[in-house]
PDB file of N, CA and C in Angstrom:
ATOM      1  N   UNK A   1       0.849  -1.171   0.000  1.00  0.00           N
ATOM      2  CA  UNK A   1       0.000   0.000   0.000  1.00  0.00           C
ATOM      3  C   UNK A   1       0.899   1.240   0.000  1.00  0.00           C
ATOM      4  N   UNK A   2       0.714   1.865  -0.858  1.00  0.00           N
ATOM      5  CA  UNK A   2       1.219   3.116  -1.327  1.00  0.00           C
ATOM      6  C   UNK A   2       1.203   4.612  -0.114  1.00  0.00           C
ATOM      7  N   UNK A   3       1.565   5.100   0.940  1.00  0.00           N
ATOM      8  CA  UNK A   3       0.855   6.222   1.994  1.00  0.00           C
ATOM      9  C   UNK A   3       1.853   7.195   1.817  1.00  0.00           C
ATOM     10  N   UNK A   4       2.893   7.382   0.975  1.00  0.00           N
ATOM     11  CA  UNK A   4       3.439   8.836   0.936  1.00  0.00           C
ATOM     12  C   UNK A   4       2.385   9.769   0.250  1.00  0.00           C
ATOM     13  N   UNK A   5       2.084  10.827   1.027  1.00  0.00           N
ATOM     14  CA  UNK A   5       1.308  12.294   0.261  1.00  0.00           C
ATOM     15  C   UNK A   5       0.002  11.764   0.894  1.00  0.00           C
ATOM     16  N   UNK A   6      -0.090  10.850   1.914  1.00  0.00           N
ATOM     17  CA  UNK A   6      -1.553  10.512   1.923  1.00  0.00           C
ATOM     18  C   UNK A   6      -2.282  11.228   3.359  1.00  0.00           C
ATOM     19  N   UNK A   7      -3.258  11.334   3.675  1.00  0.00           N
ATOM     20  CA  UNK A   7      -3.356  11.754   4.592  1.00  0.00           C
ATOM     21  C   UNK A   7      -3.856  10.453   5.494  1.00  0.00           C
ATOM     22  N   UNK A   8      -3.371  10.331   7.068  1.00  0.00           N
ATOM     23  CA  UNK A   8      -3.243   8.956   7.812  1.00  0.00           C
ATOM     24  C   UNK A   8      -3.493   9.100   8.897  1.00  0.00           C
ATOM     25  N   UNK A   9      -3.829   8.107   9.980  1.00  0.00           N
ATOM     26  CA  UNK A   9      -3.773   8.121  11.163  1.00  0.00           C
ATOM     27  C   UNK A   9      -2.916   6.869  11.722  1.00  0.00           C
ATOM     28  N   UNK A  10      -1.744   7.167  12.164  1.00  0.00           N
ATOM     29  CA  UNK A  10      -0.507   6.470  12.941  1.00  0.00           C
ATOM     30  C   UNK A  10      -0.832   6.238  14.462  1.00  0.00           C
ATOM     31  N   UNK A  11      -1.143   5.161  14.702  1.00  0.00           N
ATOM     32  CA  UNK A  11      -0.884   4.560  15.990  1.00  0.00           C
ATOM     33  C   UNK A  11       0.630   4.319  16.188  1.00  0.00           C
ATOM     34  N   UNK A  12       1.128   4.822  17.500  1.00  0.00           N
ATOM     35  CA  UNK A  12       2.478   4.468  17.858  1.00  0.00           C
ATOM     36  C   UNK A  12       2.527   3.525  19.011  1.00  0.00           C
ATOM     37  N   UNK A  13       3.884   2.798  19.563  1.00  0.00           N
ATOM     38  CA  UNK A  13       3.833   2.278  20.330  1.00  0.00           C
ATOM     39  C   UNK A  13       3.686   2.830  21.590  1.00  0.00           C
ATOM     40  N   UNK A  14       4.034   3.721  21.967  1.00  0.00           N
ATOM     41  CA  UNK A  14       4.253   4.673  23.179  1.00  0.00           C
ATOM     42  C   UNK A  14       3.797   6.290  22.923  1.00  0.00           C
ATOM     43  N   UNK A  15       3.910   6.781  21.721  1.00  0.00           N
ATOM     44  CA  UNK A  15       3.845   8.496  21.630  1.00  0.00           C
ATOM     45  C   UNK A  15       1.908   8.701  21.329  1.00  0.00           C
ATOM     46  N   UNK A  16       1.202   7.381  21.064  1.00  0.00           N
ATOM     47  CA  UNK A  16       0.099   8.057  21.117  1.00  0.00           C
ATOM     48  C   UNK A  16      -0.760   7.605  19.582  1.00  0.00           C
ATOM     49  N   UNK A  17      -1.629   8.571  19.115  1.00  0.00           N
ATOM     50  CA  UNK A  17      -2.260   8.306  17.642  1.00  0.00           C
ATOM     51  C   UNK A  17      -1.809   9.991  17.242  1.00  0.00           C
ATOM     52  N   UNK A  18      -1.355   9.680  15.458  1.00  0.00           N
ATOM     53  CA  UNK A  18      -1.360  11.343  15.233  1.00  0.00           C
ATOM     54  C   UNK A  18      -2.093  10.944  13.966  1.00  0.00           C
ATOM     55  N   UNK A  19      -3.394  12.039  13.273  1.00  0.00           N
ATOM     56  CA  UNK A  19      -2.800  12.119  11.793  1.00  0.00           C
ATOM     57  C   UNK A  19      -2.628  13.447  11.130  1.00  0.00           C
ATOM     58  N   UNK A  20      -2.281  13.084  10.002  1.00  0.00           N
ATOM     59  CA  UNK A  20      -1.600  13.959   8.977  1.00  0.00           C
ATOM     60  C   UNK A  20      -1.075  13.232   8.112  1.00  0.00           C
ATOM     61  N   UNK A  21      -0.517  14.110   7.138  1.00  0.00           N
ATOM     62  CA  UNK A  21       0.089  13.513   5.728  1.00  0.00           C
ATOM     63  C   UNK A  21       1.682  12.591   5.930  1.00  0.00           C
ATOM     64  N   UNK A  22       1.464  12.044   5.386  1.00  0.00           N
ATOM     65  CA  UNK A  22       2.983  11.028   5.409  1.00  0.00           C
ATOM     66  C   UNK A  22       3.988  11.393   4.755  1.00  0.00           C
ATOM     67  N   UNK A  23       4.995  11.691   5.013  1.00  0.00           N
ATOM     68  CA  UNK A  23       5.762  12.496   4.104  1.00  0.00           C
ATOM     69  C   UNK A  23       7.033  11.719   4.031  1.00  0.00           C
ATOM     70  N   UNK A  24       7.496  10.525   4.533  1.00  0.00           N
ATOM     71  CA  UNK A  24       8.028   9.015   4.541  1.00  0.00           C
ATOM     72  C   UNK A  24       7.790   8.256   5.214  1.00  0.00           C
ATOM     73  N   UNK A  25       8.287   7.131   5.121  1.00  0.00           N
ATOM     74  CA  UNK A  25       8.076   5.802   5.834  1.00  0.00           C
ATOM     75  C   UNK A  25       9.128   5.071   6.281  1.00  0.00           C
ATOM     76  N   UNK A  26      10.059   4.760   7.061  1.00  0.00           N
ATOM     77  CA  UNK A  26      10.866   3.665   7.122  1.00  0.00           C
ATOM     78  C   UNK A  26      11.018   2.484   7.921  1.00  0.00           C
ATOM     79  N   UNK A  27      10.658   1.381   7.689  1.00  0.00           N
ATOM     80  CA  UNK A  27      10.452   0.866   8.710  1.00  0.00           C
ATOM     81  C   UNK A  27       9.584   1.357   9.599  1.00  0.00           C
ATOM     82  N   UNK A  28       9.579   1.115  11.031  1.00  0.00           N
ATOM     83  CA  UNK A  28       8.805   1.665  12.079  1.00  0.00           C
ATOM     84  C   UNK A  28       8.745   3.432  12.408  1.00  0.00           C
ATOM     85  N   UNK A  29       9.352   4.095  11.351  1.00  0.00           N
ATOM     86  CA  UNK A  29       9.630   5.671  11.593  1.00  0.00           C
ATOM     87  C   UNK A  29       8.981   5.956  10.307  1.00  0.00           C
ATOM     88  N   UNK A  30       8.046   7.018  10.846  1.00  0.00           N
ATOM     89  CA  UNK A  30       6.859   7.454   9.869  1.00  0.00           C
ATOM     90  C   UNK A  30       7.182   9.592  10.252  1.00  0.00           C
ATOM     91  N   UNK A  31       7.372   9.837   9.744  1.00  0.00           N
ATOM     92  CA  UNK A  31       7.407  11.455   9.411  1.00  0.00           C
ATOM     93  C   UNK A  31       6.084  11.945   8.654  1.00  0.00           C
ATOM     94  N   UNK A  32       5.416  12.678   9.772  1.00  0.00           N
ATOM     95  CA  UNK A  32       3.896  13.193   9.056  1.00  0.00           C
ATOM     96  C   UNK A  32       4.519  15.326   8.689  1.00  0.00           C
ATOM     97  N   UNK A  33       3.427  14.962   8.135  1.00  0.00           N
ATOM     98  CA  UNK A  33       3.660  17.279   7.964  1.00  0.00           C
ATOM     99  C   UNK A  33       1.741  17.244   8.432  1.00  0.00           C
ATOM    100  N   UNK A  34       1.869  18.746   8.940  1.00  0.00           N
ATOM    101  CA  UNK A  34       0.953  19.058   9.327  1.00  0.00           C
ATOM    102  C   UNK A  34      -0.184  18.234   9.884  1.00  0.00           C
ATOM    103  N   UNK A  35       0.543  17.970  11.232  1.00  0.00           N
ATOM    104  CA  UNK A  35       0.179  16.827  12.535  1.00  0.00           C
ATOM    105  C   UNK A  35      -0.390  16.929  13.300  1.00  0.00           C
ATOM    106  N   UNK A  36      -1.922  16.456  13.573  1.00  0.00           N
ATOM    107  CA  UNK A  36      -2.492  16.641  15.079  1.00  0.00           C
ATOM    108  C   UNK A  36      -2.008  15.373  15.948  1.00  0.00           C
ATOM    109  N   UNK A  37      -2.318  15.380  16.985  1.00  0.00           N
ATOM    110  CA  UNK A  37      -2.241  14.243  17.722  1.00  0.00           C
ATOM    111  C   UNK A  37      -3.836  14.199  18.138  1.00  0.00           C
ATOM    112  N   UNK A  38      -4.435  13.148  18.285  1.00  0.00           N
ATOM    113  CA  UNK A  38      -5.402  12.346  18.397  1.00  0.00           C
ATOM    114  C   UNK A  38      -5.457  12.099  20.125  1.00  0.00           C
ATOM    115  N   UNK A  39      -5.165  13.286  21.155  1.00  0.00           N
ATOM    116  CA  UNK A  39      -5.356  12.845  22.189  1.00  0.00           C
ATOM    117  C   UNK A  39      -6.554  11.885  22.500  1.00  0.00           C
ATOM    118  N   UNK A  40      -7.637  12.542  22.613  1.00  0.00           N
ATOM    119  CA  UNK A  40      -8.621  12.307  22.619  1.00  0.00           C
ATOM    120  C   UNK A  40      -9.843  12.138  22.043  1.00  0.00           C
ATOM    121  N   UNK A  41     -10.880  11.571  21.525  1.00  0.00           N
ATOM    122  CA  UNK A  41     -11.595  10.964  20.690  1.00  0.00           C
ATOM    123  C   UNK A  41     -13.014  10.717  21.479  1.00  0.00           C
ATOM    124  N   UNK A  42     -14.126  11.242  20.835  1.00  0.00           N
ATOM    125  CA  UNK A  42     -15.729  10.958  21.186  1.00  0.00           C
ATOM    126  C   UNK A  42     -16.287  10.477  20.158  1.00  0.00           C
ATOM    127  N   UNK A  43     -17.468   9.867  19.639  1.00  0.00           N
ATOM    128  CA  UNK A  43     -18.298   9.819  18.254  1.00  0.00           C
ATOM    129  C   UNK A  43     -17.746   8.896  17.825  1.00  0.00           C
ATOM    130  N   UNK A  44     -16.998   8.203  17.803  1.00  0.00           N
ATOM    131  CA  UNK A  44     -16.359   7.193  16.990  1.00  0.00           C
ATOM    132  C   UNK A  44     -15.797   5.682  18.017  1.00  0.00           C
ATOM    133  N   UNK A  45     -16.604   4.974  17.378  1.00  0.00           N
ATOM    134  CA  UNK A  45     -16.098   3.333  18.566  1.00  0.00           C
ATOM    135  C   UNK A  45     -14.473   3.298  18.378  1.00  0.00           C
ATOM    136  N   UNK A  46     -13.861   3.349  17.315  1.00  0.00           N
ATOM    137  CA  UNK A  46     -12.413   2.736  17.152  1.00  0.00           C
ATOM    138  C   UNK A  46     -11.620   4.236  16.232  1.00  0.00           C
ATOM    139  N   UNK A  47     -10.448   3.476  16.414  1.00  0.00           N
ATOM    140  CA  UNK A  47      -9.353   4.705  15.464  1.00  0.00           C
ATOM    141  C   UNK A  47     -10.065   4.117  14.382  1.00  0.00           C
ATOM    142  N   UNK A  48     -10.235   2.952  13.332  1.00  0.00           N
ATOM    143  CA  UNK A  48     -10.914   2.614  12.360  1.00  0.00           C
ATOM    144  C   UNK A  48     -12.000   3.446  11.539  1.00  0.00           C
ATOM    145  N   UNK A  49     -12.931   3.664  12.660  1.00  0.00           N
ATOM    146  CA  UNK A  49     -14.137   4.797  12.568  1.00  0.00           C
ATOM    147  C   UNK A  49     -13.743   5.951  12.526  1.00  0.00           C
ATOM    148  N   UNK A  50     -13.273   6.154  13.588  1.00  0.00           N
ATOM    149  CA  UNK A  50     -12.809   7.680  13.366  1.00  0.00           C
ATOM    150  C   UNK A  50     -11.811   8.399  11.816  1.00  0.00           C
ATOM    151  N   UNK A  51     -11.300   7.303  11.334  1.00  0.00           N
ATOM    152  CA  UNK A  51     -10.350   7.049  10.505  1.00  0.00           C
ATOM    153  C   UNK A  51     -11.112   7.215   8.814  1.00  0.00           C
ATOM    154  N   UNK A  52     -12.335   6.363   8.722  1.00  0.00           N
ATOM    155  CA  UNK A  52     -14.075   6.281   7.639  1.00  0.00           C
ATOM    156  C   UNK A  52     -14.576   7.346   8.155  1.00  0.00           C
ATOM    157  N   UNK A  53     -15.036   7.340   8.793  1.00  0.00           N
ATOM    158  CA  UNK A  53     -16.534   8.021   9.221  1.00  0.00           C
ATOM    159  C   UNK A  53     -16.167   9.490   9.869  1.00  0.00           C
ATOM    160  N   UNK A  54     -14.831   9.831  10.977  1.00  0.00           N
ATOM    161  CA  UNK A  54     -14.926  11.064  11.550  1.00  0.00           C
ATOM    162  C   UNK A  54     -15.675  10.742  12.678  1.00  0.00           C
ATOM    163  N   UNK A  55     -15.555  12.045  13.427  1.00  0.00           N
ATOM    164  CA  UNK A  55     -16.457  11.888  14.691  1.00  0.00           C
ATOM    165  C   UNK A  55     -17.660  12.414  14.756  1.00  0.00           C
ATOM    166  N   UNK A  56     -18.438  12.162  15.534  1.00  0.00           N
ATOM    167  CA  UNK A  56     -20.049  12.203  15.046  1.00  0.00           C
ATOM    168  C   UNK A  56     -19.656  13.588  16.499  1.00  0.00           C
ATOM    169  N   UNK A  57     -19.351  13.551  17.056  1.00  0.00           N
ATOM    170  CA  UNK A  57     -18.963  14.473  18.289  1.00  0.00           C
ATOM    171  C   UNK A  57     -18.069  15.605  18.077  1.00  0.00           C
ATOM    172  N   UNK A  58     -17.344  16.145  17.370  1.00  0.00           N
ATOM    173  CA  UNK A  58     -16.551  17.155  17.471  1.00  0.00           C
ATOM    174  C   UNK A  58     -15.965  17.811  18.725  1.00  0.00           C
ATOM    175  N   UNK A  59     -17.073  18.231  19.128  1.00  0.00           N
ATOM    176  CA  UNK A  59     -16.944  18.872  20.508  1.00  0.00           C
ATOM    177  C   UNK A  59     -16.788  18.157  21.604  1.00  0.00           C
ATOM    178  N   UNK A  60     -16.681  16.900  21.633  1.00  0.00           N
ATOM    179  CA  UNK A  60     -16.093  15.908  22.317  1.00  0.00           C
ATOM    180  C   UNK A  60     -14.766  15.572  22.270  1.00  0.00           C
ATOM    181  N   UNK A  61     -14.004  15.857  21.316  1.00  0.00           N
ATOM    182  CA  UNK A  61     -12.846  15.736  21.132  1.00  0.00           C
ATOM    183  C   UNK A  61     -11.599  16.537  21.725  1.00  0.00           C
ATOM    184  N   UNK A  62     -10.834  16.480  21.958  1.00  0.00           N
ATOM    185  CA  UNK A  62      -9.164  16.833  22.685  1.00  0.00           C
ATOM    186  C   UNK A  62      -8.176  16.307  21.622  1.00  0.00           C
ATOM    187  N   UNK A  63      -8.372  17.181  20.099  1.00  0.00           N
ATOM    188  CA  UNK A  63      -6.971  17.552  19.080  1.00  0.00           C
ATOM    189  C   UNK A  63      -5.982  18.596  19.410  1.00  0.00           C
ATOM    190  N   UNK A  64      -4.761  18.850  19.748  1.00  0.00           N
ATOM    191  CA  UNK A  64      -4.388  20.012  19.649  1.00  0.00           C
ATOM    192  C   UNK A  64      -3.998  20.232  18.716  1.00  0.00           C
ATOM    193  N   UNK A  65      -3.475  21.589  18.519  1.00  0.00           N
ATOM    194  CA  UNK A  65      -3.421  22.151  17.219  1.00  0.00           C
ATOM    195  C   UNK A  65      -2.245  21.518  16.414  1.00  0.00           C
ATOM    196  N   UNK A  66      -2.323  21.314  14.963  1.00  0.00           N
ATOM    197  CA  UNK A  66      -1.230  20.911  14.426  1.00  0.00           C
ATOM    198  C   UNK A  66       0.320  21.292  14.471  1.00  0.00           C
ATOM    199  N   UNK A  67       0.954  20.330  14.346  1.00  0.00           N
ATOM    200  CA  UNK A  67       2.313  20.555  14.528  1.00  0.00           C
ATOM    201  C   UNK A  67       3.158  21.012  12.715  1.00  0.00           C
ATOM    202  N   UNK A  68       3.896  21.342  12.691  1.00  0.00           N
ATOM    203  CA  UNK A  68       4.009  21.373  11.267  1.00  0.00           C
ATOM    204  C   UNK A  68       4.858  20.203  10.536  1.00  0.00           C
ATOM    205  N   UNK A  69       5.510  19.489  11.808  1.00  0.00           N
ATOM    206  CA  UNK A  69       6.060  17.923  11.027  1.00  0.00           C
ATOM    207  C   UNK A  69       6.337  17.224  12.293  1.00  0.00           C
ATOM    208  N   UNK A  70       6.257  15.932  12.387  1.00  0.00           N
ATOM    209  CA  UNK A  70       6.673  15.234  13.808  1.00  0.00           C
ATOM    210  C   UNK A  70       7.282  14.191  12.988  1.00  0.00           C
ATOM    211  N   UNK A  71       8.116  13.573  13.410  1.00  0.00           N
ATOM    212  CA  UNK A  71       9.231  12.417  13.598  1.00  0.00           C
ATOM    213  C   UNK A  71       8.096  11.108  14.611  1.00  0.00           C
ATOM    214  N   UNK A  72       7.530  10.379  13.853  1.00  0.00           N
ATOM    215  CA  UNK A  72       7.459   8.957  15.031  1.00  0.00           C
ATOM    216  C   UNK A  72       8.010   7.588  14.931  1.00  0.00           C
ATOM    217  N   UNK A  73       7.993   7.265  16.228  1.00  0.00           N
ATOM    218  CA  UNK A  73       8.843   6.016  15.937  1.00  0.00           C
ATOM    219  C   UNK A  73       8.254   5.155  16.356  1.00  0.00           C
ATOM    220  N   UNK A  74       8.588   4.050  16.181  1.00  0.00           N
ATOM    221  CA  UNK A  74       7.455   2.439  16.856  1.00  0.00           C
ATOM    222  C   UNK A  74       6.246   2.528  15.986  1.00  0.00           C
ATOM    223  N   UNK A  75       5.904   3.141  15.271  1.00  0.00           N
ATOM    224  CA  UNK A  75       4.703   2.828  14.465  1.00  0.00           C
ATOM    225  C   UNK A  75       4.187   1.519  14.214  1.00  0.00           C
ATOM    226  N   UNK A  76       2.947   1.519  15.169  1.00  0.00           N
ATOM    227  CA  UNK A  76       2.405  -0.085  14.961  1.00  0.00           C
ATOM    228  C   UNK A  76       1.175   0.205  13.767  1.00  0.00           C
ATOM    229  N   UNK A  77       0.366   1.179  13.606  1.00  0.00           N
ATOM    230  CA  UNK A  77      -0.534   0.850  12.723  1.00  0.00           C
ATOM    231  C   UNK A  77      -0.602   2.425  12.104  1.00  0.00           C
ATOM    232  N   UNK A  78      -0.963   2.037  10.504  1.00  0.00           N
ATOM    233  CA  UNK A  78      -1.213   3.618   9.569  1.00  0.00           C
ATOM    234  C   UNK A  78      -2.803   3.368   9.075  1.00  0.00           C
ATOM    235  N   UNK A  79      -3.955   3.692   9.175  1.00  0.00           N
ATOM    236  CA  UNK A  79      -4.919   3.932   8.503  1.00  0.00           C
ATOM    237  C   UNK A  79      -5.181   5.176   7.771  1.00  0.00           C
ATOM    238  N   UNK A  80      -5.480   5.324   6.305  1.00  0.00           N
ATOM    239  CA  UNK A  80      -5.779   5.947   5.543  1.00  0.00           C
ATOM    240  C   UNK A  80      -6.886   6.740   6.286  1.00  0.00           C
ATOM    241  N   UNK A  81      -7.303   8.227   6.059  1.00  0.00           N
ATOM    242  CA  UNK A  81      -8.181   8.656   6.214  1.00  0.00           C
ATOM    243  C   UNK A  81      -9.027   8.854   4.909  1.00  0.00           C
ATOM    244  N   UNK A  82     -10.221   8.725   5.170  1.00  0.00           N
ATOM    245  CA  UNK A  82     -11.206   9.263   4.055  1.00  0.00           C
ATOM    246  C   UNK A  82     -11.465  11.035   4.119  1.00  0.00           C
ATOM    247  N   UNK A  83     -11.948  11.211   2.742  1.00  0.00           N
ATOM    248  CA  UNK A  83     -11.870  12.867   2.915  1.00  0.00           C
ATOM    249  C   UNK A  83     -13.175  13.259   4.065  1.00  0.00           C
ATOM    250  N   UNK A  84     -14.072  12.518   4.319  1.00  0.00           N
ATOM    251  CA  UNK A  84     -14.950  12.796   4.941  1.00  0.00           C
ATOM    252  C   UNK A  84     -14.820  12.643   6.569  1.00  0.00           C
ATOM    253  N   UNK A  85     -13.721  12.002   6.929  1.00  0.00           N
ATOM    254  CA  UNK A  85     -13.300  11.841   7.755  1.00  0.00           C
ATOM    255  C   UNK A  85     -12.260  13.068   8.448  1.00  0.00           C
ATOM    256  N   UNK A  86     -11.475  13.203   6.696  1.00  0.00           N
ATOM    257  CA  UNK A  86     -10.394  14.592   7.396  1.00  0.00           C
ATOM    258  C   UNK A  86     -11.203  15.712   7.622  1.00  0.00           C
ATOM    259  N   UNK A  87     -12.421  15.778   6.816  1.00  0.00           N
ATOM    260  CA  UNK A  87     -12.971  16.894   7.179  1.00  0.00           C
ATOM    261  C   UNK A  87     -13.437  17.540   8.633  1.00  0.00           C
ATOM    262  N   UNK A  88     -14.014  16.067   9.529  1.00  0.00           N
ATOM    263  CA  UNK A  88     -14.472  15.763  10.326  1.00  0.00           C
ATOM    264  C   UNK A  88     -13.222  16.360  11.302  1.00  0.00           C
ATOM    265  N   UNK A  89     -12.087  15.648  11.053  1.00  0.00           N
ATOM    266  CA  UNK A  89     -10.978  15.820  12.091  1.00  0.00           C
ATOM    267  C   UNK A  89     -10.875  17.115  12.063  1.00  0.00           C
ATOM    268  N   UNK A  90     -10.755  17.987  10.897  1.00  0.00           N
ATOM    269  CA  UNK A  90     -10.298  19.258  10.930  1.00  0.00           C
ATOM    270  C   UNK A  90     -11.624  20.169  11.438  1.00  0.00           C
ATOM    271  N   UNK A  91     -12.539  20.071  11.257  1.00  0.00           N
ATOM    272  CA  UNK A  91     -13.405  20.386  12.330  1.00  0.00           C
ATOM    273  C   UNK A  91     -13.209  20.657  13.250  1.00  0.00           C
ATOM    274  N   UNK A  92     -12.733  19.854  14.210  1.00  0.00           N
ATOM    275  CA  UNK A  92     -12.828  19.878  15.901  1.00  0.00           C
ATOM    276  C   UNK A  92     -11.875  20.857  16.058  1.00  0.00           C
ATOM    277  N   UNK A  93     -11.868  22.062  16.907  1.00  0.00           N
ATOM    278  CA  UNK A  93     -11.296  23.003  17.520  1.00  0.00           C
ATOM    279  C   UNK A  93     -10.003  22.449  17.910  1.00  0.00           C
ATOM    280  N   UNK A  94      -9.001  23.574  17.994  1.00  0.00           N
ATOM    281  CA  UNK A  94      -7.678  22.881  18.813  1.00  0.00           C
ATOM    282  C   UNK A  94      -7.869  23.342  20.096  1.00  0.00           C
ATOM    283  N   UNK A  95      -7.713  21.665  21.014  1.00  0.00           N
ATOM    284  CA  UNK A  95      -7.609  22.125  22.069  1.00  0.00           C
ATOM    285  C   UNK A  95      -6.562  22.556  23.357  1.00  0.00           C
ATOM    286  N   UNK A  96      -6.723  23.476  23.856  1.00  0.00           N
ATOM    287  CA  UNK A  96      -5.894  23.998  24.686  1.00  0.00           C
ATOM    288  C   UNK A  96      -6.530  23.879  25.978  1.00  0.00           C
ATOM    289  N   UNK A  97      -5.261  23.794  26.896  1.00  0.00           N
ATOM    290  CA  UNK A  97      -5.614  23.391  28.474  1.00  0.00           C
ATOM    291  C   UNK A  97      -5.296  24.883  29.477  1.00  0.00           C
TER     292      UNK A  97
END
């Protein structure tokens, strides 16, 4: 499966879920550009869903604001996002504490 230029959601082993665009791959080290992290999640049973579908909750959610590139490592899982989904993600407010 092809995920450079794609837009994704990366499960890591330890740093968390982010998505954003893939901008390489190597092995277990995945480099996204313009990165949320996926603290937190409402509206959606799984990263899967959230990943198709988006969150039915927005305002349930805890994204902070994008990063402009992150470095991860341990990458256990990449799901493709659908556009209806990124839309969804980009929706939700960044949140600040």
């Amino acid at each position: 499966m092809e995920l450079i230029g794609r837009y994704c959601m990366v499960r890591t082993y330890s740093a968390g879920v982010f998505a954003g665009t893939v901008a390489s791959r190597d092995g277990k080290e995945v480099v996204l550009t313009d990165a949320r992290r996926i603290w937190y999640w409402d509206g959606a049973a799984s990263l899967s869903q959230l990943a198709t579908d988006g969150t039915s909750n927005p305002g349930g959610c805890k994204f902070p604001a994008p990063v402009a590139e992150v470095l991860l490592t341990e990458a256990i899982e990449i799901i493709p996002i659908t556009d209806k989904a990124r839309e969804s993600i980009a929706s939700v407010k960044a949140w600040k504490k």
